[in-house]
N, C-alpha and C. Protein backbone atom coordinates (compact mmCIF):
# COMPACT_ATOMS: atom_id res chain seq x y z
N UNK A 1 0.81 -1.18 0.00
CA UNK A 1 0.00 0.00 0.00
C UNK A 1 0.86 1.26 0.00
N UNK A 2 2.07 1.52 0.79
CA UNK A 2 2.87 2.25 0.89
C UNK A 2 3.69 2.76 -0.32
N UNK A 3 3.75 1.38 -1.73
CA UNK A 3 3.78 2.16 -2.68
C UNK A 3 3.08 2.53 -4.11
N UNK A 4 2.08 2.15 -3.81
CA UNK A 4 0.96 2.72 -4.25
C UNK A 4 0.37 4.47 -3.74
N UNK A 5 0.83 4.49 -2.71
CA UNK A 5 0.03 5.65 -1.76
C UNK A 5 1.73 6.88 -2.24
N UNK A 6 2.91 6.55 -2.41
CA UNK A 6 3.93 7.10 -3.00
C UNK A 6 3.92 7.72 -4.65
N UNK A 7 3.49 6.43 -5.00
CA UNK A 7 3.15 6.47 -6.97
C UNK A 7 1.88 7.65 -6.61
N UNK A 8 1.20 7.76 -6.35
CA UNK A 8 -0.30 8.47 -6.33
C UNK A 8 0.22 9.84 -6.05
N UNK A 9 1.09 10.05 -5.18
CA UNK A 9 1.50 11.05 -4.60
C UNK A 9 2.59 11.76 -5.44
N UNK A 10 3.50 10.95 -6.17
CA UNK A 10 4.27 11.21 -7.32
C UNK A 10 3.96 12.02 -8.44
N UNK A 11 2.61 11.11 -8.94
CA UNK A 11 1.95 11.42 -10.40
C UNK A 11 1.18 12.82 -9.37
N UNK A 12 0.34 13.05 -8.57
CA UNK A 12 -0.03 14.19 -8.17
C UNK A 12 0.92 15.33 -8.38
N UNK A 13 1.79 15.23 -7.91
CA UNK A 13 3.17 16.40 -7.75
C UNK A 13 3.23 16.73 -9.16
N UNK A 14 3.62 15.70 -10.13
CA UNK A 14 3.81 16.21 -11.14
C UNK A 14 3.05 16.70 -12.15
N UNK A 15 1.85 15.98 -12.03
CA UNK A 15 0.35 16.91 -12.25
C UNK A 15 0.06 18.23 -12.01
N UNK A 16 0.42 18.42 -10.70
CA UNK A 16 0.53 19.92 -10.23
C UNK A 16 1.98 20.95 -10.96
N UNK A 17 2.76 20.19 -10.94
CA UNK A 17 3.58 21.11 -11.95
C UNK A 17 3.54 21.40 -13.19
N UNK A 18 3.06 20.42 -14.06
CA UNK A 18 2.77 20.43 -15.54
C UNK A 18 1.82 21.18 -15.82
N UNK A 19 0.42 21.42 -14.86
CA UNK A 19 -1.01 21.71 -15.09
C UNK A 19 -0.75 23.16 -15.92
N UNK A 20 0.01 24.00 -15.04
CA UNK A 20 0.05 25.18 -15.73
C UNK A 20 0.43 25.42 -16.69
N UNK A 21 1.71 25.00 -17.16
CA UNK A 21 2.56 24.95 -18.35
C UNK A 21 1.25 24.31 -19.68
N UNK A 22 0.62 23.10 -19.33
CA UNK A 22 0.06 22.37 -20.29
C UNK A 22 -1.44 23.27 -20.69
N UNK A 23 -2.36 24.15 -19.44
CA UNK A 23 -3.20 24.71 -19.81
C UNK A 23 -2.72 26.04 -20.78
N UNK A 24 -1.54 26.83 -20.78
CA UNK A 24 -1.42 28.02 -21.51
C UNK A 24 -0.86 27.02 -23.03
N UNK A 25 -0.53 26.08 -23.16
CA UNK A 25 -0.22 25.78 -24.53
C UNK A 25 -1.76 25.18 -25.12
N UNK A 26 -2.42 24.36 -24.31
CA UNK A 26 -3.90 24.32 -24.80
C UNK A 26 -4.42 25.62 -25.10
N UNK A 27 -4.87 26.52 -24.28
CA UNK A 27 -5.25 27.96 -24.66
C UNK A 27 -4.13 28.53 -25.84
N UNK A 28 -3.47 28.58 -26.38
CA UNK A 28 -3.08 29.17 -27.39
C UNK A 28 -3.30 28.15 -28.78
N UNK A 29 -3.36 26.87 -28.52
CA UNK A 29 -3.62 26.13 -30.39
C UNK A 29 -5.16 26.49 -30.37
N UNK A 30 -5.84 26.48 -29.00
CA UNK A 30 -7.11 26.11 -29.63
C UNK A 30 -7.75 27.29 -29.20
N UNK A 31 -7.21 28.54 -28.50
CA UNK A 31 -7.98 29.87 -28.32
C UNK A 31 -9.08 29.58 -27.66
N UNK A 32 -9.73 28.80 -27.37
CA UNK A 32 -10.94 28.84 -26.50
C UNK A 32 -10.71 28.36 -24.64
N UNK A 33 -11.24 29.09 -23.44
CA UNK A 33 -10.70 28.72 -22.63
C UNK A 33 -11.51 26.95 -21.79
N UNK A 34 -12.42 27.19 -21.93
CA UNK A 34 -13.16 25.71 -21.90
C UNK A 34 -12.66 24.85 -22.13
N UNK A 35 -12.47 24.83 -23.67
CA UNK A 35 -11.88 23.65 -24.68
C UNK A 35 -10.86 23.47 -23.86
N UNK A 36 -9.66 24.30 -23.61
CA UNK A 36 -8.13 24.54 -23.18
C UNK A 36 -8.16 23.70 -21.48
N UNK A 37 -8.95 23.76 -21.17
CA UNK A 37 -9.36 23.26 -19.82
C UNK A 37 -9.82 21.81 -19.76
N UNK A 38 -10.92 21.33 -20.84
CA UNK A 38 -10.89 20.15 -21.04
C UNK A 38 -9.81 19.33 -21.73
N UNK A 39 -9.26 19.82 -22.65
CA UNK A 39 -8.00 19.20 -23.30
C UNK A 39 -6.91 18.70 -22.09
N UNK A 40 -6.69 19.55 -21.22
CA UNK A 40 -5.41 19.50 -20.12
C UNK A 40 -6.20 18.40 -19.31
N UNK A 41 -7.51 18.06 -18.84
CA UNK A 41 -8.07 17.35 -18.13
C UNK A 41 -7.74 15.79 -18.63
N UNK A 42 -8.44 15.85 -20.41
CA UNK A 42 -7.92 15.01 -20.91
C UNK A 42 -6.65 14.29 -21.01
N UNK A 43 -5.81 14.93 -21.21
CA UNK A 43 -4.28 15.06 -21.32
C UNK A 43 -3.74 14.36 -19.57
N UNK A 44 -4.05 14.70 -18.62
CA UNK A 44 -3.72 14.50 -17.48
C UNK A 44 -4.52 12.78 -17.02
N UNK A 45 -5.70 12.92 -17.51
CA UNK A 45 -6.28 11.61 -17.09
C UNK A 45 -5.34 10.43 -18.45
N UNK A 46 -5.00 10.87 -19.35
CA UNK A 46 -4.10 9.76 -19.99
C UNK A 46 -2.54 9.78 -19.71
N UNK A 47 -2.24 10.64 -18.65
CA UNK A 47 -0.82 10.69 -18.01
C UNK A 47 -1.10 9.63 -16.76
N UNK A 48 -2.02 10.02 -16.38
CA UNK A 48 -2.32 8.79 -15.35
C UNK A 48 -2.17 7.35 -15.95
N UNK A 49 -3.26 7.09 -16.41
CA UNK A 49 -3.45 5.86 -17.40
C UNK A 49 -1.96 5.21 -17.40
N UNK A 50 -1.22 6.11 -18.13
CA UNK A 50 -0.03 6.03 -18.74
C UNK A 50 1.61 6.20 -18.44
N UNK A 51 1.46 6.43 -16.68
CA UNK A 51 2.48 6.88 -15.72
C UNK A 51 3.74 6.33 -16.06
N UNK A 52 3.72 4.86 -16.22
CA UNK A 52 4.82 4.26 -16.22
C UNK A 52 5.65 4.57 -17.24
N UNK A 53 4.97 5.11 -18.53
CA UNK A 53 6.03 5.27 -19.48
C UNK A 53 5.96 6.24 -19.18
N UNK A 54 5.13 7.35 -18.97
CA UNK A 54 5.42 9.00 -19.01
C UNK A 54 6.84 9.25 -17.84
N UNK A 55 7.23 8.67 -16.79
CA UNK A 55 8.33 8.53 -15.96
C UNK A 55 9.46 7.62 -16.37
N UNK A 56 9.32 6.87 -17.23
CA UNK A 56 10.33 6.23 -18.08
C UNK A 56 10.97 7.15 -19.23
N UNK A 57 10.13 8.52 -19.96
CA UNK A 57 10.55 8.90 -20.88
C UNK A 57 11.97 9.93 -21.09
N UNK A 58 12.65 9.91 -21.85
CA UNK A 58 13.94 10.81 -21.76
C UNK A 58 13.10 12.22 -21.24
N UNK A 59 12.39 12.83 -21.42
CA UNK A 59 11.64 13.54 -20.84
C UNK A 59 10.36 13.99 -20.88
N UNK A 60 9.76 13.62 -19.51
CA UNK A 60 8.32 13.83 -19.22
C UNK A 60 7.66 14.56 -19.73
N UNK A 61 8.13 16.02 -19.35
CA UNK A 61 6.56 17.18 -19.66
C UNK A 61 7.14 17.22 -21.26
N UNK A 62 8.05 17.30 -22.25
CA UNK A 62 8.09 16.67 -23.59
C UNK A 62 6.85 15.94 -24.05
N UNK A 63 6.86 14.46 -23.11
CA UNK A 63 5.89 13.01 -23.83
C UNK A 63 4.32 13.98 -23.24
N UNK A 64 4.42 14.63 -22.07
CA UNK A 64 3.53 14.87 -21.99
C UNK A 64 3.02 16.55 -23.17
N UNK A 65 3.63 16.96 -23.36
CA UNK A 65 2.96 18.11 -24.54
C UNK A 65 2.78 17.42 -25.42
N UNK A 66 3.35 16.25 -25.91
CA UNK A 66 2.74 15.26 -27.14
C UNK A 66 1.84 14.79 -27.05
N UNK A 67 1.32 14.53 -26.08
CA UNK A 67 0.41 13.84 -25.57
C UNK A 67 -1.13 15.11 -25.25
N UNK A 68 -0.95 16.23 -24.75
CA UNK A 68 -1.51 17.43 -25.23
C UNK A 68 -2.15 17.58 -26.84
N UNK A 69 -0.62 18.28 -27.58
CA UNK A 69 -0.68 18.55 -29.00
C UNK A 69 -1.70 17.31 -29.83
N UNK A 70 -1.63 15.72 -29.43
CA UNK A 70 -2.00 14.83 -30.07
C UNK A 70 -3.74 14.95 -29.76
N UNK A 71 -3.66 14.88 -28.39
CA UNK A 71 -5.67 15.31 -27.87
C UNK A 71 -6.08 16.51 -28.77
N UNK A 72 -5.31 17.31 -28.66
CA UNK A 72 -6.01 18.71 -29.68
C UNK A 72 -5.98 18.38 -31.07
N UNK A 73 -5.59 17.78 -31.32
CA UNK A 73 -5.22 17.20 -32.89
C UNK A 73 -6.77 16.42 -33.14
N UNK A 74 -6.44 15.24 -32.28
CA UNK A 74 -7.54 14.29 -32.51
C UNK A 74 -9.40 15.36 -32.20
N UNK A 75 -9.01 15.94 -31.28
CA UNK A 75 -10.00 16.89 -30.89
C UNK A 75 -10.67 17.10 -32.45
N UNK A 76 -10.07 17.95 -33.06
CA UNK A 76 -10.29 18.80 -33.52
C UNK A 76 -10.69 17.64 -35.17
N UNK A 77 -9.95 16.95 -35.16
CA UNK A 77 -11.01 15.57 -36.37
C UNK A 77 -12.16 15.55 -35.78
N UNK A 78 -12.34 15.25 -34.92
CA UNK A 78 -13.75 14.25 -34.04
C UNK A 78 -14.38 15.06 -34.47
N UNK A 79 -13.86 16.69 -33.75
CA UNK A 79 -15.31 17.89 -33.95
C UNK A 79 -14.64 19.26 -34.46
N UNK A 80 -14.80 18.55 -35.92
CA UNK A 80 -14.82 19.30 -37.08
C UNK A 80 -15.87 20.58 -37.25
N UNK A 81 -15.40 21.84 -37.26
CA UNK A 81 -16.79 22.89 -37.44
C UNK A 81 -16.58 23.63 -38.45
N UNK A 82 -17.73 23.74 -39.13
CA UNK A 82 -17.67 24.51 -40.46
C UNK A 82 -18.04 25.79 -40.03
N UNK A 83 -18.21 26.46 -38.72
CA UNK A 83 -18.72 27.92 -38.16
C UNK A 83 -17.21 28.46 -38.29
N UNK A 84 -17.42 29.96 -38.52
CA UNK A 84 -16.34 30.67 -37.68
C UNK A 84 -17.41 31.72 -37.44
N UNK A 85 -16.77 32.18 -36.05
CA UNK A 85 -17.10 33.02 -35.48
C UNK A 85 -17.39 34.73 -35.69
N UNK A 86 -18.02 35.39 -36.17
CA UNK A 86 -17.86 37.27 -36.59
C UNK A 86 -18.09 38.07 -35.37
N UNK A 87 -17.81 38.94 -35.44
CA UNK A 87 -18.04 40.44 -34.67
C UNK A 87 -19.18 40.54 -34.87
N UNK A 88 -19.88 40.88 -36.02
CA UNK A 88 -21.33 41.08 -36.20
C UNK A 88 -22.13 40.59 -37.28
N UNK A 89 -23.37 40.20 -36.80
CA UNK A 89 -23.85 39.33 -38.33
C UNK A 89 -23.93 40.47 -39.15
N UNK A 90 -24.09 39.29 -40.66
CA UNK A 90 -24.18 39.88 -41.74
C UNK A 90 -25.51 40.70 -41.89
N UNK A 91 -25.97 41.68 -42.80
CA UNK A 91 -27.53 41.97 -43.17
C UNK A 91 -28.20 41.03 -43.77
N UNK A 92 -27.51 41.01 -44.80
CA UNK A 92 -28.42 39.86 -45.83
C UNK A 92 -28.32 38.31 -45.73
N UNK A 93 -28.78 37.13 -45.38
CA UNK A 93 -28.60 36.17 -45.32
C UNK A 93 -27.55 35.38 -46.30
N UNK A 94 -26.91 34.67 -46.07
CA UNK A 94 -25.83 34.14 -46.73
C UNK A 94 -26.88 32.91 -47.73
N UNK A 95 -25.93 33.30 -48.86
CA UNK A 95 -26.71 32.27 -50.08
C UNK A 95 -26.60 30.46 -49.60
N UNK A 96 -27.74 30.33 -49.88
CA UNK A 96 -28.03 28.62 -49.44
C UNK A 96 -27.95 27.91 -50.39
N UNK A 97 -27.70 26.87 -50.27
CA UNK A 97 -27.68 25.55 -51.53
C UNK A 97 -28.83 25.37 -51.20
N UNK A 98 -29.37 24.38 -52.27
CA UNK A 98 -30.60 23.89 -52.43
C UNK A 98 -31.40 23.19 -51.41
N UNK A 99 -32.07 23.59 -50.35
CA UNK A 99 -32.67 22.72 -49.42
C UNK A 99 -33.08 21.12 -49.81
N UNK A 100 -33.85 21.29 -50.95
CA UNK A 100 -34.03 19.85 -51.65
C UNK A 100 -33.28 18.66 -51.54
N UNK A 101 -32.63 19.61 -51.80
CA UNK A 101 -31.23 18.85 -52.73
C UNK A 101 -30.25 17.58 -51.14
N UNK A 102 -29.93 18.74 -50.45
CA UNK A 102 -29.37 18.46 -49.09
C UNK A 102 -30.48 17.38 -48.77
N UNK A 103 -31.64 17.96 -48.48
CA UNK A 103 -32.70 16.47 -47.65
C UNK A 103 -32.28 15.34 -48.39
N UNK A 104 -32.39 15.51 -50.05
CA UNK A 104 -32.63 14.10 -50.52
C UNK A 104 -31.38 13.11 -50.35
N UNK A 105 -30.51 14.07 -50.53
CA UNK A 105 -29.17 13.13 -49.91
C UNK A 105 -28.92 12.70 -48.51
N UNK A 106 -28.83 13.71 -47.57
CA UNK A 106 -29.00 13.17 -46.67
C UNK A 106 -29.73 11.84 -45.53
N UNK A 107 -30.98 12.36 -47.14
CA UNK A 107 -32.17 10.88 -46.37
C UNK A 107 -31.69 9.65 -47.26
N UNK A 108 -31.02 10.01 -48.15
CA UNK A 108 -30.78 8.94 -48.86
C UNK A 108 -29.34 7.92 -48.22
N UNK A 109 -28.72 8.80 -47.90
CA UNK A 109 -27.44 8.75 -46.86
C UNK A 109 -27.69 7.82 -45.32
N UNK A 110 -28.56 8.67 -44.90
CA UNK A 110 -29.39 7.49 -43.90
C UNK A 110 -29.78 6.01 -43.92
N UNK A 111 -30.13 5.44 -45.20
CA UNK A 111 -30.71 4.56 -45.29
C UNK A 111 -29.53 3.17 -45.65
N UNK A 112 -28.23 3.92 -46.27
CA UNK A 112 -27.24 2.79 -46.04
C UNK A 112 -26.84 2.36 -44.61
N UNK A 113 -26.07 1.52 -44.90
CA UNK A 113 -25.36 1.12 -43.17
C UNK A 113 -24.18 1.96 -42.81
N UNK A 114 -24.14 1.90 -41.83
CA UNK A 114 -23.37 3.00 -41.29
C UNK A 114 -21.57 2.49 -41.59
N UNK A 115 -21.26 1.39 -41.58
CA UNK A 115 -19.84 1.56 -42.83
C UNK A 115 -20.18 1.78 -43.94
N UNK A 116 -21.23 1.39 -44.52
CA UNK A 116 -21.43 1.93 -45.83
C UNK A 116 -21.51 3.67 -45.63
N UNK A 117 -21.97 3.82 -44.95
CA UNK A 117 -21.89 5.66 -44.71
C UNK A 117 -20.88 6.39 -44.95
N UNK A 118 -20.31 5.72 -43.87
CA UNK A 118 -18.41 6.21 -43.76
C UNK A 118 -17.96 6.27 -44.73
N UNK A 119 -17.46 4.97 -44.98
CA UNK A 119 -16.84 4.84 -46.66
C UNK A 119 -17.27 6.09 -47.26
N UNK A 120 -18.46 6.42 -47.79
CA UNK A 120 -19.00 7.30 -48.91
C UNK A 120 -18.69 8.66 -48.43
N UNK A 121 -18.69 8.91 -47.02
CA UNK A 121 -18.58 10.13 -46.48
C UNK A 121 -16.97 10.18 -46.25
N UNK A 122 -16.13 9.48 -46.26
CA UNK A 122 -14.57 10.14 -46.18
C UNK A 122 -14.19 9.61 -47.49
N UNK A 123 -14.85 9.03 -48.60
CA UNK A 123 -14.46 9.11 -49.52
C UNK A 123 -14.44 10.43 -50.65
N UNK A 124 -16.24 10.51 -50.82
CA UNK A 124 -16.70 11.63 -51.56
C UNK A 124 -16.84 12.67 -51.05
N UNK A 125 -17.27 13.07 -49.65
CA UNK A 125 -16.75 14.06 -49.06
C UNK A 125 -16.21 14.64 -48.77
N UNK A 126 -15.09 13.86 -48.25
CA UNK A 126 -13.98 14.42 -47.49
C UNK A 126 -12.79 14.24 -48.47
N UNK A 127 -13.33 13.04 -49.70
CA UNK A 127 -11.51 13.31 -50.78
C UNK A 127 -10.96 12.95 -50.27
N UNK A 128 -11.22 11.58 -49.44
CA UNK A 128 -9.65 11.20 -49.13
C UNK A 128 -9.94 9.74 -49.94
N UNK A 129 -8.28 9.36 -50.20
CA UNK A 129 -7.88 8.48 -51.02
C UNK A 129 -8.30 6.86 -50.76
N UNK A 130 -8.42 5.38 -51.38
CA UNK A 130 -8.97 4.48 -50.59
C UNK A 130 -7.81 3.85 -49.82
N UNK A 131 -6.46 4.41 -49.53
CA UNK A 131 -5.63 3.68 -48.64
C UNK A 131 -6.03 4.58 -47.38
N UNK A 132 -5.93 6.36 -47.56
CA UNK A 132 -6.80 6.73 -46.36
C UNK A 132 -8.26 6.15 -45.74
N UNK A 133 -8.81 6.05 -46.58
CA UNK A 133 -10.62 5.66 -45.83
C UNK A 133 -10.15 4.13 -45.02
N UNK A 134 -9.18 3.52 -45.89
CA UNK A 134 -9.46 1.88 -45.26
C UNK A 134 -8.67 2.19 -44.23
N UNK A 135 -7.59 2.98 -43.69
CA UNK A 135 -6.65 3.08 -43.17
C UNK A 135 -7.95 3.95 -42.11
N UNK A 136 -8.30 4.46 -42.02
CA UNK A 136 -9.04 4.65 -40.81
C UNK A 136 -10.21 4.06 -40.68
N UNK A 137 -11.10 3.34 -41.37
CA UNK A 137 -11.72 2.68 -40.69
C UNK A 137 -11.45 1.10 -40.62
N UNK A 138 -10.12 1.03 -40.71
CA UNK A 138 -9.60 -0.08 -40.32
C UNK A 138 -10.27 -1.53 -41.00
N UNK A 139 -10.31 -1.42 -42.19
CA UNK A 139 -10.75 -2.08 -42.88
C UNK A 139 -9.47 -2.45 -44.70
N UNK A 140 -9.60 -3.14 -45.18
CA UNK A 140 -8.84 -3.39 -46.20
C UNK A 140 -9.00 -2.20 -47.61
N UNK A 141 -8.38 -2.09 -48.72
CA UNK A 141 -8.65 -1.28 -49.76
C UNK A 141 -9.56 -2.07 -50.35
N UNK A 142 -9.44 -2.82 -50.51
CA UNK A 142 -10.48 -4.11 -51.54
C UNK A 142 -12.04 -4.20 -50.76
N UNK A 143 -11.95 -4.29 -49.50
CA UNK A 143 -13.30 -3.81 -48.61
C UNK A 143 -13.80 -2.42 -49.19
N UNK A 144 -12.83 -1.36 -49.39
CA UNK A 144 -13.60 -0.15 -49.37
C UNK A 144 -13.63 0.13 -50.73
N UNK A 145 -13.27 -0.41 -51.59
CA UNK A 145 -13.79 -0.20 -53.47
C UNK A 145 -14.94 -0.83 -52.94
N UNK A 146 -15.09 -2.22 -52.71
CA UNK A 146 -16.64 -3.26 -52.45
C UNK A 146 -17.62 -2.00 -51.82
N UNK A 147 -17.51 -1.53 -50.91
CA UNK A 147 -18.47 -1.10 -49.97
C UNK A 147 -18.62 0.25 -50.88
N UNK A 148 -17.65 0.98 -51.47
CA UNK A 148 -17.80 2.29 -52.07
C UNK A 148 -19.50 2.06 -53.44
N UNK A 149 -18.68 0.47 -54.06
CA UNK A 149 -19.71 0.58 -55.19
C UNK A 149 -21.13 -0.11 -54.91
N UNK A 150 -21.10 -0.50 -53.81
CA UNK A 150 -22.46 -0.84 -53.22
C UNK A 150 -23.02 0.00 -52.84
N UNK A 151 -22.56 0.99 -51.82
CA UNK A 151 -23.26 2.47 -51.46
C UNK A 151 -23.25 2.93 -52.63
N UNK A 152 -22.48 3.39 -53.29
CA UNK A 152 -22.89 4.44 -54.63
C UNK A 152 -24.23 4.01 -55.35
N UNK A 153 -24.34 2.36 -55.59
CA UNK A 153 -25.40 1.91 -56.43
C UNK A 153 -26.83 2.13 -55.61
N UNK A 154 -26.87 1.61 -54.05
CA UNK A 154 -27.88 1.82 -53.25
C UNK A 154 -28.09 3.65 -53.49
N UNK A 155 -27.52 4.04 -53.50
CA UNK A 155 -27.81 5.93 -53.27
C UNK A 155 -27.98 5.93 -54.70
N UNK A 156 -27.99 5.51 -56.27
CA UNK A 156 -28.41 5.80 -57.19
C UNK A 156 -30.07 5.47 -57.26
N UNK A 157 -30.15 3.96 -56.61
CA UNK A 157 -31.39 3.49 -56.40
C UNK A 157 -32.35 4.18 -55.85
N UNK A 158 -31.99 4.84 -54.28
CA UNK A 158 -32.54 5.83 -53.48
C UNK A 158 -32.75 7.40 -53.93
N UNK A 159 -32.09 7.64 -54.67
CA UNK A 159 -32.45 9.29 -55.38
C UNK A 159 -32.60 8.75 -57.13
N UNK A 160 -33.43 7.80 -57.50
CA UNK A 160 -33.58 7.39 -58.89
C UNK A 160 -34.51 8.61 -59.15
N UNK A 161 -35.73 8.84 -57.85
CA UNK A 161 -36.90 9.54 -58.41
C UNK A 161 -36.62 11.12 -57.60
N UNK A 162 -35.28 11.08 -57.40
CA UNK A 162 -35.28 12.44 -57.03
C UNK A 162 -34.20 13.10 -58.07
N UNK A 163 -34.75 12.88 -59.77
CA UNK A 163 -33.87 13.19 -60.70
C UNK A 163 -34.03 14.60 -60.89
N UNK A 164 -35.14 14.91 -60.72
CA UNK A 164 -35.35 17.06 -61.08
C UNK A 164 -34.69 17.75 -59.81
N UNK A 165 -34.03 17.52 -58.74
CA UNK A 165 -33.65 17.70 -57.68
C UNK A 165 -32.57 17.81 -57.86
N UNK A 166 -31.75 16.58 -57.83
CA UNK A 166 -30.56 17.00 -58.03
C UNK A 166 -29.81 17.53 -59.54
N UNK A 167 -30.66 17.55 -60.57
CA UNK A 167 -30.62 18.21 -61.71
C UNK A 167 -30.67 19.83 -61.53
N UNK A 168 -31.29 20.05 -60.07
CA UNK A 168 -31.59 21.51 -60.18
C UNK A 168 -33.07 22.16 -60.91
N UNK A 169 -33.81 21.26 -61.69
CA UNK A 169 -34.72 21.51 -61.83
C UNK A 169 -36.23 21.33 -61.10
């Protein structure tokens, strides 16, 4: 128990020294102070997790800003935002794409399976290549051509009768 109750007391200390250093580099990649606060939380609960190597490493608060920089990284995939923020709204409403258009895909999008989703959505969406898509959803290249031309054919099937729509007419 005695060294357990030492280790606890260890990783505390050094928790308390890092905290500060690690919250002003969160607050500067990601400018928000919340975010910057949860990131370091994050960051600290996988220093725990992870003590033994983080005290094994040629140096600590180093593995640990990597370990920072990497949460804000991943952060910021997970929750991707197409907002930015203004001083003041605009007057005139910003030009919209076709409401139509968006539902029918989207509902059409719905109705595959959800790897079939993916696939189509970090393929055609997002442009990434099929060694990227398989490479993150952890699946083969030969899986994600298969699954690409099955979703594509199901979503031709599903917007067959929504041809004046996405024609624009």
């Amino acid at each position: 128990m005695a060294g357990s109750a030492q280790r606890s007391a260890e990783i505390e200390e050094f928790m308390q020294a890092v905290s500060p250093r690690l919250f002003r580099a969160a607050l500067l990649v990601c400018g928000d102070w919340h975010l910057a606060e949860d990131l370091v939380q994050t960051t600290l609960g996988k220093v725990f997790v992870s003590w033994r190597r983080v005290r094994r490493a040629d140096s600590p608060h180093a593995y640990v800003r990597t370990i920072l920089m990497r949460t804000y990284l991943s952060h910021v995939r997970l929750h991707r935002t197409y907002e930015k923020p203004v001083g003041e709204l605009p007057e005139q409403p910003a030009a919209t794409r076709d409401p139509a258009l968006r539902l029918a895909l989207t509902q059409a999008l719905a109705r595959l399976t959800p790897q079939d989703r993916a696939v189509v959505v970090l393929r055609y969406w997002e442009d990434r290549s099929v060694a990227e898509t398989a490479k993150e959803l952890g699946m083969s290249a030969g899986n994600v051509r298969i699954r690409s031309m099955r979703a594509l054919s199901s979503l031709r099937t599903a917007l067959d009768g929504e041809q004046d729509v996405l024609a624009g007419r």
